[in-house]
N, C-alpha and C. Protein backbone atom coordinates (compact mmCIF):
# COMPACT_ATOMS: atom_id res chain seq x y z
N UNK A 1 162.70 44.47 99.26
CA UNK A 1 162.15 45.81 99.01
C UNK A 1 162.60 46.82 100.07
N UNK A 2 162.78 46.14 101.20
CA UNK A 2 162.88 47.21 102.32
C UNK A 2 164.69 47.97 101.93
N UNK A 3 165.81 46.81 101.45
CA UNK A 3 166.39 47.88 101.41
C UNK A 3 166.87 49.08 100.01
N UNK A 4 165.92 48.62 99.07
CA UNK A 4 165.88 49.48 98.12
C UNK A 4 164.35 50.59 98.06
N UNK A 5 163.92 50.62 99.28
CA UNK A 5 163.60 51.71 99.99
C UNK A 5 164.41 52.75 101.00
N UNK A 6 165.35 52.50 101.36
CA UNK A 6 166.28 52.65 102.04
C UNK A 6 166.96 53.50 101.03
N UNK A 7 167.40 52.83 99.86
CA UNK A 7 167.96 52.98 98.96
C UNK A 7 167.65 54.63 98.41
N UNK A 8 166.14 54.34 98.21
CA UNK A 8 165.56 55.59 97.67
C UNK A 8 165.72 56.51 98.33
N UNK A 9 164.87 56.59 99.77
CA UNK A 9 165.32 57.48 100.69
C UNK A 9 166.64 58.55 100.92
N UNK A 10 167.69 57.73 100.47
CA UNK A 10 168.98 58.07 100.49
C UNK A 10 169.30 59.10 99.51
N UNK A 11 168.69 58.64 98.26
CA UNK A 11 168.81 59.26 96.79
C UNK A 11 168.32 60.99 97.10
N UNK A 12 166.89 60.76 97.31
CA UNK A 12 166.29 61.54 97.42
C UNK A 12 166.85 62.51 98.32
N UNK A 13 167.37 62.12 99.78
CA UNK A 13 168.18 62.97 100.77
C UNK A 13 169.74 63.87 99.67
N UNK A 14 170.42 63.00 99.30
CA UNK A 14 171.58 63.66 98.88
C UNK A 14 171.02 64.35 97.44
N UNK A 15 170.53 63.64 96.60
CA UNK A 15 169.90 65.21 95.39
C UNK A 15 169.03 65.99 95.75
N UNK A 16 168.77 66.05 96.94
CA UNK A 16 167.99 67.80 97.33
C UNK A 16 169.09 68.85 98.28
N UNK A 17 170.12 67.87 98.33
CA UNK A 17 171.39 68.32 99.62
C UNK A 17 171.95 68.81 98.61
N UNK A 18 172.49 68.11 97.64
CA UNK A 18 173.64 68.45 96.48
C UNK A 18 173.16 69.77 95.87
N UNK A 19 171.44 69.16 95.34
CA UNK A 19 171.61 70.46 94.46
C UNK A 19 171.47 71.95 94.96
N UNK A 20 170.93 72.21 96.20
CA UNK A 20 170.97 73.65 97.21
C UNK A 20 172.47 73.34 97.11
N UNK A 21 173.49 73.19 97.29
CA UNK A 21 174.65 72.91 97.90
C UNK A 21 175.36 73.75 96.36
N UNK A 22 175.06 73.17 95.19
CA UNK A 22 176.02 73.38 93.95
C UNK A 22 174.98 74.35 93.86
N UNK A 23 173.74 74.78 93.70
CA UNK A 23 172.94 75.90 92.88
C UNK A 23 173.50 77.51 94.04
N UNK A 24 173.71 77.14 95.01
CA UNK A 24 174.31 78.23 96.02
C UNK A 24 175.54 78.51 95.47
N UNK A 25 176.53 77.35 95.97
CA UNK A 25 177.99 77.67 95.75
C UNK A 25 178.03 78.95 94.18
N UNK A 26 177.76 77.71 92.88
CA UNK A 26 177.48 78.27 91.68
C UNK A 26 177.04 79.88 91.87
N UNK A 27 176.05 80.35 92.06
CA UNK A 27 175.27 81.65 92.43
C UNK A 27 176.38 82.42 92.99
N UNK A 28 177.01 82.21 94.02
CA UNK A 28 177.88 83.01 94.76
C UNK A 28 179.32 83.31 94.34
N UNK A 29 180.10 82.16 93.56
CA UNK A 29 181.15 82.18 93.47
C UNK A 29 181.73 83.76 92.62
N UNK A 30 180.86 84.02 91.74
CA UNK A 30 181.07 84.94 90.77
C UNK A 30 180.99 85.99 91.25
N UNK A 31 180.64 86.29 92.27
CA UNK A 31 179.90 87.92 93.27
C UNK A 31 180.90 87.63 93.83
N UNK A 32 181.27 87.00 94.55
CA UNK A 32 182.63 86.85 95.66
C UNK A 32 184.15 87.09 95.11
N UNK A 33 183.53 86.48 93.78
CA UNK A 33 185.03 86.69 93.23
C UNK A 33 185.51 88.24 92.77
N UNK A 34 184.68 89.42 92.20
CA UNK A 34 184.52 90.19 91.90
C UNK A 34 184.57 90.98 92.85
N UNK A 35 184.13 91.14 94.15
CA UNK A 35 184.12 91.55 95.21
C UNK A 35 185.78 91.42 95.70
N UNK A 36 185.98 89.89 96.24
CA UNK A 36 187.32 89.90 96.94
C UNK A 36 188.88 90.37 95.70
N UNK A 37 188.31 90.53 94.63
CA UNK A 37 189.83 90.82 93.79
C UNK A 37 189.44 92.67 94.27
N UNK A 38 188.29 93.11 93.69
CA UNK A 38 188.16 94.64 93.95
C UNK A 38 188.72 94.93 95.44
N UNK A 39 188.89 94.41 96.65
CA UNK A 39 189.53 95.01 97.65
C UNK A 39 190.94 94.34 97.96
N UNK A 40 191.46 92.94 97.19
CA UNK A 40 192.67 92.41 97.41
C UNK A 40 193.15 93.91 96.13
N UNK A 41 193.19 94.60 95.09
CA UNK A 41 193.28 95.61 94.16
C UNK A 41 194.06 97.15 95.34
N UNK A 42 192.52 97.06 96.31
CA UNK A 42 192.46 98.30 96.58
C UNK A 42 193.25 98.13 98.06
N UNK A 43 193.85 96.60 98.21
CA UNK A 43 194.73 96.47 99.27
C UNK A 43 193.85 96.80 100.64
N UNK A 44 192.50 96.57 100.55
CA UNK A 44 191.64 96.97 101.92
C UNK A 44 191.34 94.86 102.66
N UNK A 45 192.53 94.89 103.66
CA UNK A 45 192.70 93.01 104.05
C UNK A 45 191.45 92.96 104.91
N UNK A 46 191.44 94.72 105.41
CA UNK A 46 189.78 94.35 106.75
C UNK A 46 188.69 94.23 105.70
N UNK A 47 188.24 94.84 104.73
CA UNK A 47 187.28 94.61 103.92
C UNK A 47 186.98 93.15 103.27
N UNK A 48 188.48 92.57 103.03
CA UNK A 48 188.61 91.27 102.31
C UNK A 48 187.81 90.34 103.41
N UNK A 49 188.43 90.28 104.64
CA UNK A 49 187.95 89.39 105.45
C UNK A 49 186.94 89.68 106.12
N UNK A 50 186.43 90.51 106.58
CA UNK A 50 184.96 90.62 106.22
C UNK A 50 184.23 89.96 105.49
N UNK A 51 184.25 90.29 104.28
CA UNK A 51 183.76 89.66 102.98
C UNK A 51 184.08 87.59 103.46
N UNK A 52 184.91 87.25 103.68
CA UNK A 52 184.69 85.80 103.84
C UNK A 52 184.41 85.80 104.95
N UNK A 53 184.18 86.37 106.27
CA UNK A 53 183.27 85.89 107.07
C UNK A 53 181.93 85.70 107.03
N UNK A 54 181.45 86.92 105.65
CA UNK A 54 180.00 87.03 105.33
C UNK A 54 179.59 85.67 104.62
N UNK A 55 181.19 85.17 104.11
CA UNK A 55 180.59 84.13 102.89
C UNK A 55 181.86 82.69 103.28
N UNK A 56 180.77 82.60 104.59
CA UNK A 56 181.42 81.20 105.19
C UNK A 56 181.85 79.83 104.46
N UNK A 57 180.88 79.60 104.04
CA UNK A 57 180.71 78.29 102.92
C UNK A 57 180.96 77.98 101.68
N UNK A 58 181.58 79.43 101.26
CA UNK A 58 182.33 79.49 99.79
C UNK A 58 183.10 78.86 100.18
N UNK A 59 183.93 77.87 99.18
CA UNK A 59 185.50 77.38 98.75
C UNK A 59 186.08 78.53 98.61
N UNK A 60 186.19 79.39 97.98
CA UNK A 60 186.78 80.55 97.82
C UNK A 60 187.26 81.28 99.08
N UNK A 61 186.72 81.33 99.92
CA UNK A 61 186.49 81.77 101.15
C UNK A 61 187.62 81.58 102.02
N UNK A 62 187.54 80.18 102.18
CA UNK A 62 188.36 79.27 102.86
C UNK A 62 189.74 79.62 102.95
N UNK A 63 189.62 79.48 101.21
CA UNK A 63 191.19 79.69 100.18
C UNK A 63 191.74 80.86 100.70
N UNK A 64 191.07 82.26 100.88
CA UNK A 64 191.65 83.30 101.05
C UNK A 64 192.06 83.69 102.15
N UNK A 65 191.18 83.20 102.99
CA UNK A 65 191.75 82.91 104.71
C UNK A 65 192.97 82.60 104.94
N UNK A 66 193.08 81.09 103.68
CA UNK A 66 194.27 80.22 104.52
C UNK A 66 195.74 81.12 103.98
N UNK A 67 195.23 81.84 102.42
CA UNK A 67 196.65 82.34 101.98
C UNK A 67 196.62 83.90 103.12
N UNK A 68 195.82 84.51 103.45
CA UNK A 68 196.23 85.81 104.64
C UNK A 68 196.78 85.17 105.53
N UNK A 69 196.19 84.11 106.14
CA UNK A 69 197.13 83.42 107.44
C UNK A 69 198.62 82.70 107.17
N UNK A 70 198.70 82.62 106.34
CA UNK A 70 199.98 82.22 105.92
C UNK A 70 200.97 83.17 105.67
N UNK A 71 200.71 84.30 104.80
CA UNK A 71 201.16 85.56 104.29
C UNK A 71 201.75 86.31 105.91
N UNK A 72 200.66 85.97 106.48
CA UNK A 72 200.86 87.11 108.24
C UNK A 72 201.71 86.14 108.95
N UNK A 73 202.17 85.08 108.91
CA UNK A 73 202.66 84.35 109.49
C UNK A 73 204.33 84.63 110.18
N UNK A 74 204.49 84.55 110.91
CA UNK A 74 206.18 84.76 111.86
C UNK A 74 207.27 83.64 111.13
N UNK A 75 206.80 83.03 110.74
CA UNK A 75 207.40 81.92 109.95
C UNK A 75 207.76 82.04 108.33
N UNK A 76 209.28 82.28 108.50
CA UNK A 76 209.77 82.47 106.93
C UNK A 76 209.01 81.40 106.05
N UNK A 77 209.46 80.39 106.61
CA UNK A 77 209.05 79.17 105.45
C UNK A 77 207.42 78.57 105.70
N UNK A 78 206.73 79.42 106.55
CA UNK A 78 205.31 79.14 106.22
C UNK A 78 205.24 80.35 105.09
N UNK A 79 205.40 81.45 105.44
CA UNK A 79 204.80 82.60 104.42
C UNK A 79 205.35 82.49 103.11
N UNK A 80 206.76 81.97 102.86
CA UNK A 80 207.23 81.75 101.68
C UNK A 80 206.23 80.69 101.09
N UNK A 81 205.80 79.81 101.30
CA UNK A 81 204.94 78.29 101.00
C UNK A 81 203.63 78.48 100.85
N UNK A 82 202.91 80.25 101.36
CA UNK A 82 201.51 80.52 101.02
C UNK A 82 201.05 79.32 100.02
N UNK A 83 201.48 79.93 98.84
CA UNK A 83 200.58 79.36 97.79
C UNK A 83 200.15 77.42 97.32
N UNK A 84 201.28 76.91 98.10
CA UNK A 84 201.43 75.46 98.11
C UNK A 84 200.46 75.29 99.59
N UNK A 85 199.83 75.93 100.53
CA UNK A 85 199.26 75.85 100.98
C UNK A 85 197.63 75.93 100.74
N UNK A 86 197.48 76.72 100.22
CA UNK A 86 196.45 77.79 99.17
C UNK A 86 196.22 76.50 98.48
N UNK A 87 196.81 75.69 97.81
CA UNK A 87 196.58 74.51 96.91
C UNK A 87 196.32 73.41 97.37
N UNK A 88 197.11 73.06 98.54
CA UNK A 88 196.75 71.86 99.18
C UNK A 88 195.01 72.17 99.90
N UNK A 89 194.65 73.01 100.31
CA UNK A 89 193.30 73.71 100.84
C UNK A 89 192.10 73.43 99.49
N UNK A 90 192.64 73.66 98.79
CA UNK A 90 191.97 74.00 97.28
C UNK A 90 191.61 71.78 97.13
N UNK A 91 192.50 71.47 97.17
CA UNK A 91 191.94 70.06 96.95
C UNK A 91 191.31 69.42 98.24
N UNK A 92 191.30 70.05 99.60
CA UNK A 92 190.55 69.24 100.43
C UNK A 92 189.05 69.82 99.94
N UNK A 93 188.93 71.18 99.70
CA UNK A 93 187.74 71.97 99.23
C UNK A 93 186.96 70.97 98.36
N UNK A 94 187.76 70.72 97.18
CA UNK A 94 187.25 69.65 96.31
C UNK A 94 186.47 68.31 96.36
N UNK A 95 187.12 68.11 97.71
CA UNK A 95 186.60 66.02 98.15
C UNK A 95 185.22 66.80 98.42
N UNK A 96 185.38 68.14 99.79
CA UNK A 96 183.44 68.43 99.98
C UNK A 96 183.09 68.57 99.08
N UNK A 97 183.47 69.02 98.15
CA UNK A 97 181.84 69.27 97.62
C UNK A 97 181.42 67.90 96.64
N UNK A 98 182.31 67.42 96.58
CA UNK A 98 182.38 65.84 96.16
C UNK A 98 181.23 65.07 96.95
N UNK A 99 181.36 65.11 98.35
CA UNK A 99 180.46 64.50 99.34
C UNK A 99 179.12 64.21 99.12
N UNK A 100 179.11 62.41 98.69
CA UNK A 100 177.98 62.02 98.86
C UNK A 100 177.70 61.77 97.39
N UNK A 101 178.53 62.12 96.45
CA UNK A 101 178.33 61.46 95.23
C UNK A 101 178.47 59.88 95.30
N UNK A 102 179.75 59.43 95.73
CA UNK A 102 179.72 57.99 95.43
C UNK A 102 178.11 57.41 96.10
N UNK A 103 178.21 58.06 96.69
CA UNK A 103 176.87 57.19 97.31
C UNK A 103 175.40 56.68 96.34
N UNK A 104 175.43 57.60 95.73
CA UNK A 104 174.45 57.87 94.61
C UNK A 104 175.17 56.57 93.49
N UNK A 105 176.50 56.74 93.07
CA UNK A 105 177.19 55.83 92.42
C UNK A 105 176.84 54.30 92.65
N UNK A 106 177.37 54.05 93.74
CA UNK A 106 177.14 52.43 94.31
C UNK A 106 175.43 52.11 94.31
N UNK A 107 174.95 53.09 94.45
CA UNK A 107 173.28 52.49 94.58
C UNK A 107 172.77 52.43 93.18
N UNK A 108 173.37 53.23 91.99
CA UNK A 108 173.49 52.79 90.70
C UNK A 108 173.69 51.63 89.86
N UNK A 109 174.74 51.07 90.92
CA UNK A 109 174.94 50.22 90.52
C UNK A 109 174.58 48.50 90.95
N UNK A 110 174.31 48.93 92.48
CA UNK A 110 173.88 47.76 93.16
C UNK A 110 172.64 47.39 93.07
N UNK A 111 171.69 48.65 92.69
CA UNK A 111 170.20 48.41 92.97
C UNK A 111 169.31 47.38 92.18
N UNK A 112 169.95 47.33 90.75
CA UNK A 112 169.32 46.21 89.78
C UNK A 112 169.79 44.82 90.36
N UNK A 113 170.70 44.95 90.98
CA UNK A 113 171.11 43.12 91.53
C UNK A 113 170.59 42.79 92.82
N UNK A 114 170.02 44.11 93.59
CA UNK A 114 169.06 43.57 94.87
C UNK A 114 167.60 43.41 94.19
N UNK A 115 167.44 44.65 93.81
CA UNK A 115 165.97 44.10 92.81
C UNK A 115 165.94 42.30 92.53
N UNK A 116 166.88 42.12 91.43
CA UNK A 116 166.95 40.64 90.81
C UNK A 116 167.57 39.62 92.21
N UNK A 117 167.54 40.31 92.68
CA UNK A 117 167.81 39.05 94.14
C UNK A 117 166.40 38.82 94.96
N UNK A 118 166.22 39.91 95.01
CA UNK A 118 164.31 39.72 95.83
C UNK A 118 163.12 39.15 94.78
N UNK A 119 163.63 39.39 93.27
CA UNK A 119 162.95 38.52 92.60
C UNK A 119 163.18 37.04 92.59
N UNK A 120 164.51 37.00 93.18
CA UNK A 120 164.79 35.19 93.14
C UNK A 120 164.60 34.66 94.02
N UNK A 121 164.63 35.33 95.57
CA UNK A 121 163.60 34.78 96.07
C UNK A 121 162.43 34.61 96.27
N UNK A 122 161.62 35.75 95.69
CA UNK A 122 160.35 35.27 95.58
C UNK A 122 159.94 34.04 94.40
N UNK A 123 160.37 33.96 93.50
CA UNK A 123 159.85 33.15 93.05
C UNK A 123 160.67 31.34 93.24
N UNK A 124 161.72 31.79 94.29
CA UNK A 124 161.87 30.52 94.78
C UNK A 124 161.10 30.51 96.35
N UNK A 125 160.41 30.93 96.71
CA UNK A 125 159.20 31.16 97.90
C UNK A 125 158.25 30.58 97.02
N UNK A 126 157.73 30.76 96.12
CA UNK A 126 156.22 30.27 95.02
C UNK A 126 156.78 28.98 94.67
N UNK A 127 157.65 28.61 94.32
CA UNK A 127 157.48 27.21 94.13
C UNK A 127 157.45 26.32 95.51
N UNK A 128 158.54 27.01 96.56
CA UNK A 128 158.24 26.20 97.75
C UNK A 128 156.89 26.00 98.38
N UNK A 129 156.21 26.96 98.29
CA UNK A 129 154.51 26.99 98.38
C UNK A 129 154.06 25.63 97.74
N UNK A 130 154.53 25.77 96.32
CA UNK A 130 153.65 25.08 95.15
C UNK A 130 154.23 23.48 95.79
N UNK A 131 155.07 23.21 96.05
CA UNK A 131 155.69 21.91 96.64
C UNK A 131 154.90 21.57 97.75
N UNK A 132 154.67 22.62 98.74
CA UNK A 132 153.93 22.17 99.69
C UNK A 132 152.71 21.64 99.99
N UNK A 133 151.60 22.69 98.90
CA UNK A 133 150.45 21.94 98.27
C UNK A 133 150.55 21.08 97.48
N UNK A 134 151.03 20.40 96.67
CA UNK A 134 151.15 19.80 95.88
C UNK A 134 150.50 20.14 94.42
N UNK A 135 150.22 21.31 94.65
CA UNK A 135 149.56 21.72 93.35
C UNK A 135 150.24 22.26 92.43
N UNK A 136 150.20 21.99 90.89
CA UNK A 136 150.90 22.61 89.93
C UNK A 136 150.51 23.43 88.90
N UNK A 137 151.19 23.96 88.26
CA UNK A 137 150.68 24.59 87.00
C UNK A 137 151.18 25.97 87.11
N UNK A 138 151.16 26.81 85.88
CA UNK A 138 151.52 28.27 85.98
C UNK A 138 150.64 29.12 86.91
N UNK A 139 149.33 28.61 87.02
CA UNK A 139 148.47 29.67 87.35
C UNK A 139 148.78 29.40 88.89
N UNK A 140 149.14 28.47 89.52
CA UNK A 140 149.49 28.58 90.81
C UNK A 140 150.71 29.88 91.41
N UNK A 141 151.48 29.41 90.63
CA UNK A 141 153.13 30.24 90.96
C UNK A 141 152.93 31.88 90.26
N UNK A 142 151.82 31.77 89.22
CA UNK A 142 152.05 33.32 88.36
C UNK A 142 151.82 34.52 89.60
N UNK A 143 151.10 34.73 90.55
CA UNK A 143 150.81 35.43 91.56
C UNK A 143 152.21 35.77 92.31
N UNK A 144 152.53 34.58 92.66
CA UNK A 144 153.74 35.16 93.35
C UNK A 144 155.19 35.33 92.59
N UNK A 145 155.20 34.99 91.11
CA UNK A 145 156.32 35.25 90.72
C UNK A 145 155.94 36.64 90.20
N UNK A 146 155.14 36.92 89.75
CA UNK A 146 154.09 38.60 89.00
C UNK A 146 154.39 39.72 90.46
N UNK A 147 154.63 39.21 91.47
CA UNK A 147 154.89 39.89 92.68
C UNK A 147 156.50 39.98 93.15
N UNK A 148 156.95 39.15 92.88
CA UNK A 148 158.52 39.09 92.45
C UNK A 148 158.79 40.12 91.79
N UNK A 149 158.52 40.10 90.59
CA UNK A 149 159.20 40.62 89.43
C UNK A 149 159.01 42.38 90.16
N UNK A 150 158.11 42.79 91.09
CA UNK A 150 158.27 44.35 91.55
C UNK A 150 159.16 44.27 92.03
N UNK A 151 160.08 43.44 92.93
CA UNK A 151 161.18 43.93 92.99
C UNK A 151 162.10 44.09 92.03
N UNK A 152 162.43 43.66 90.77
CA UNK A 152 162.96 43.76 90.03
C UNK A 152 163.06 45.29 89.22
N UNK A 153 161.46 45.41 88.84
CA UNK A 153 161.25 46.93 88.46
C UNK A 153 161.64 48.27 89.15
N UNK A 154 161.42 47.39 91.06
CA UNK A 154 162.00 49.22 92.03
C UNK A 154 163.44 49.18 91.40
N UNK A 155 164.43 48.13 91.78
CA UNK A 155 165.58 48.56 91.49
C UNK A 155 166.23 48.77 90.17
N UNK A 156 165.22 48.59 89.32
CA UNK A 156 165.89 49.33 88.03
C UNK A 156 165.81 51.18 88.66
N UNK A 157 163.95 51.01 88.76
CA UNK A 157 163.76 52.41 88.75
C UNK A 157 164.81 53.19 90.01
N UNK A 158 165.16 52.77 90.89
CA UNK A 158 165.61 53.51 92.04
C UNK A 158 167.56 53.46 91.30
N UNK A 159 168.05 53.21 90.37
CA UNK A 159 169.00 53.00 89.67
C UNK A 159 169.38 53.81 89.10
N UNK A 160 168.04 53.81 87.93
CA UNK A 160 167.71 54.70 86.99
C UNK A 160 167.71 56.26 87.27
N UNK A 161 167.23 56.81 88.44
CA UNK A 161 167.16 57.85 89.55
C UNK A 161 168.88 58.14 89.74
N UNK A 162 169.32 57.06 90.59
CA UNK A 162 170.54 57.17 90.90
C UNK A 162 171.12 57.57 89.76
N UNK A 163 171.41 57.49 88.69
CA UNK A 163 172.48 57.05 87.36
C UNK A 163 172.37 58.54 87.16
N UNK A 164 171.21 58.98 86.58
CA UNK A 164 170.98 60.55 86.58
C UNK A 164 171.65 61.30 87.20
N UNK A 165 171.02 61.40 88.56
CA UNK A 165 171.33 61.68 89.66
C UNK A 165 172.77 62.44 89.73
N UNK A 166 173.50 61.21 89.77
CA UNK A 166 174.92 61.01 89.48
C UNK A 166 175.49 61.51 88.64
N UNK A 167 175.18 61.25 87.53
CA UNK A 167 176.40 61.97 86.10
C UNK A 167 175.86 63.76 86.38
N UNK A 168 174.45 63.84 86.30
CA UNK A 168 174.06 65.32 86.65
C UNK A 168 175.17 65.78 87.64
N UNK A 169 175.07 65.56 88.63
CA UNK A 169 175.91 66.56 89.71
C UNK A 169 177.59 66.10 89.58
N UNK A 170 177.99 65.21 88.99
CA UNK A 170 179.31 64.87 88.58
C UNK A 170 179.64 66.18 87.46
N UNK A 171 179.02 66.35 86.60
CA UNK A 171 179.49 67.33 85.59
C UNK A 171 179.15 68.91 85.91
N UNK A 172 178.49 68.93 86.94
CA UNK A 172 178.05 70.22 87.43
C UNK A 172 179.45 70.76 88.52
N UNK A 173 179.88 69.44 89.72
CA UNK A 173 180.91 69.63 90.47
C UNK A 173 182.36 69.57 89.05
N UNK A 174 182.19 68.72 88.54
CA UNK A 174 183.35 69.16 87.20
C UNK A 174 183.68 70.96 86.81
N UNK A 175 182.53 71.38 86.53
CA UNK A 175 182.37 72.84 86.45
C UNK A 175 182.40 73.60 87.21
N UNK A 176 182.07 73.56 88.39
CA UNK A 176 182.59 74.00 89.79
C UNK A 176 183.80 73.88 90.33
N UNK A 177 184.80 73.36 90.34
CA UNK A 177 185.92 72.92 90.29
C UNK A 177 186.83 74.14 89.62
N UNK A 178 186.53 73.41 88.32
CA UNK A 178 187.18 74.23 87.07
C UNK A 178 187.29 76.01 87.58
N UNK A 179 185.97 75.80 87.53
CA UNK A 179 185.87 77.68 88.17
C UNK A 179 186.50 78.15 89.13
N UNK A 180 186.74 77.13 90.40
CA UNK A 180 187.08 77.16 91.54
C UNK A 180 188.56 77.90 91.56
N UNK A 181 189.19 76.89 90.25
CA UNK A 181 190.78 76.91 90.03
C UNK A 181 190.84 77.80 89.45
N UNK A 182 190.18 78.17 88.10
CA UNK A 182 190.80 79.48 87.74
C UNK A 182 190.57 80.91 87.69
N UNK A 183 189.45 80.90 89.27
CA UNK A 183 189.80 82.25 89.68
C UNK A 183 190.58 81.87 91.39
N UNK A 184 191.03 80.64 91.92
CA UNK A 184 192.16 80.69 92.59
C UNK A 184 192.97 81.50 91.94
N UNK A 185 193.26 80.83 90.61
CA UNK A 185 194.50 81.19 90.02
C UNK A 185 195.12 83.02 89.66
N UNK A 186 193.37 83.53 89.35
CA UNK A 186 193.45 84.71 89.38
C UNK A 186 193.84 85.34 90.59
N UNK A 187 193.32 85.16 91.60
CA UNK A 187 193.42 86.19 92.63
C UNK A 187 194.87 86.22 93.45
N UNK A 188 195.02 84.48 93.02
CA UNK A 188 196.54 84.35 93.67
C UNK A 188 197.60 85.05 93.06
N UNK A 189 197.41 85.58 91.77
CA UNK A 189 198.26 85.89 91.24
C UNK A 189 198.23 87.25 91.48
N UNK A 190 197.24 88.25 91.39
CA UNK A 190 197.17 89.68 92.20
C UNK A 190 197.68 89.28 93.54
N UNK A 191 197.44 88.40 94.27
CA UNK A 191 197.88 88.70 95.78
C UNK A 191 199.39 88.42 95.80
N UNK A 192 199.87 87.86 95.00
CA UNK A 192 201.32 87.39 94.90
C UNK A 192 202.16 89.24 94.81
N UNK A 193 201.47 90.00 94.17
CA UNK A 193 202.47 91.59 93.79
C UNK A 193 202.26 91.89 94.73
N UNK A 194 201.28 92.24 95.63
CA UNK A 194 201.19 92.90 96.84
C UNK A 194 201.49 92.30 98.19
N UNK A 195 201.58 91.08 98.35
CA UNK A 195 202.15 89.91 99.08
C UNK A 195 202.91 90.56 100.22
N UNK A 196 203.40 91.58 100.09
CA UNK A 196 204.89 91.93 101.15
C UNK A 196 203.94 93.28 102.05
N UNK A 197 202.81 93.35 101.33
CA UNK A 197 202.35 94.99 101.65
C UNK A 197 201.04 94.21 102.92
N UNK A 198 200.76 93.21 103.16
CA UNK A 198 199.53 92.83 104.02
C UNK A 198 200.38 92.89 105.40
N UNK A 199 199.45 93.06 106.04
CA UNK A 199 199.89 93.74 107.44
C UNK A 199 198.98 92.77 108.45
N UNK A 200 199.10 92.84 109.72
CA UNK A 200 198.83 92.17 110.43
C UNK A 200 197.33 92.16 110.66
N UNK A 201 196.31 91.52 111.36
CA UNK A 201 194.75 91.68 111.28
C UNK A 201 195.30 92.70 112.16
N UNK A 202 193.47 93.77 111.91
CA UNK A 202 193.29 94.46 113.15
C UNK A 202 192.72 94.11 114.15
């Protein structure tokens, strides 16, 4: 039991982390995005970055940083490569917000076979009892195998939790993603015409 308490604990920690984590990102992405194309438009780079210092923890954020620092760069073949940069950024972005799903995964899957393991030993504990007294019958062993079998039930239920858990914020980061990419795709592509016109920070 103790470690599918553990178990739970865990659950409970990463789906109250995840979902502030995706119900924020989600909330913000769409204001940010609308915001940073209206001044990448109006060619204002101090306004742009501003704007992602305000909005640290966007993916988006990140992204736009790394293509200005690249763009400003002294280096032909860094600034030529912006956007393969911009992309490689875009998939480390991806693993975070990933973070801490598998975890939820494996306890999905492991938790019914620790359950059914703490049931097998308990009810191989009740017969060793029952050997020791020498006493037999169902009504001896039913107590402690009827006490068994809760472990069996946490780790469905702490599973069951997990499994949810899991596909929920799997198809939510699916959708987050998606969004992620195709307003990368948008903005990269406005910043690509004006590309030659960004000037150094102030």
């Amino acid at each position: 039991m103790w470690p599918l308490l553990g178990a739970s604990i865990a659950i409970w920690v990463i789906l109250f982390e995840r979902f502030a984590r995706y119900r924020s990102v989600g909330r913000s992405l769409r204001t940010f995005q609308l915001e940073s194309m209206n001044r990448i438009l109006k060619q204002d780079w101090t306004g742009l970055e501003d704007l992602c210092r305000e909005n640290p923890d966007l993916p988006s954020s990140a992204l736009i940083q790394t293509a200005l620092s690249r763009l400003r760069s002294e280096d032909p073949n860094l600034k030529a490569r912006w956007q393969e940069a911009v992309e490689r950024r875009r998939q480390v972005l991806n693993q975070e917000l990933k973070q801490g799903l598998w975890i939820l995964g494996t306890i999905a899957s492991a938790a019914p076979f620790v359950g059914l393991f703490g049931t097998v030993l308990g009810i191989l504990r009740s017969f060793q009892e029952m050997a020791k007294t020498g006493a037999g019958g169902f009504t001896v062993v039913a107590a402690g195998i009827s006490e068994a079998l809760i472990a069996t039930a946490a780790g469905i239920a702490v599973a069951v939790i997990a499994v949810v858990g899991y596909n929920s914020f799997q198809t939510r980061y699916t959708q987050l993603v998606a969004l992620i990419r195709l307003q990368t795709e948008e903005w990269v592509e406005t910043l690509s015409a004006v590309a030659g016109k960004i000037g150094a920070p102030k």
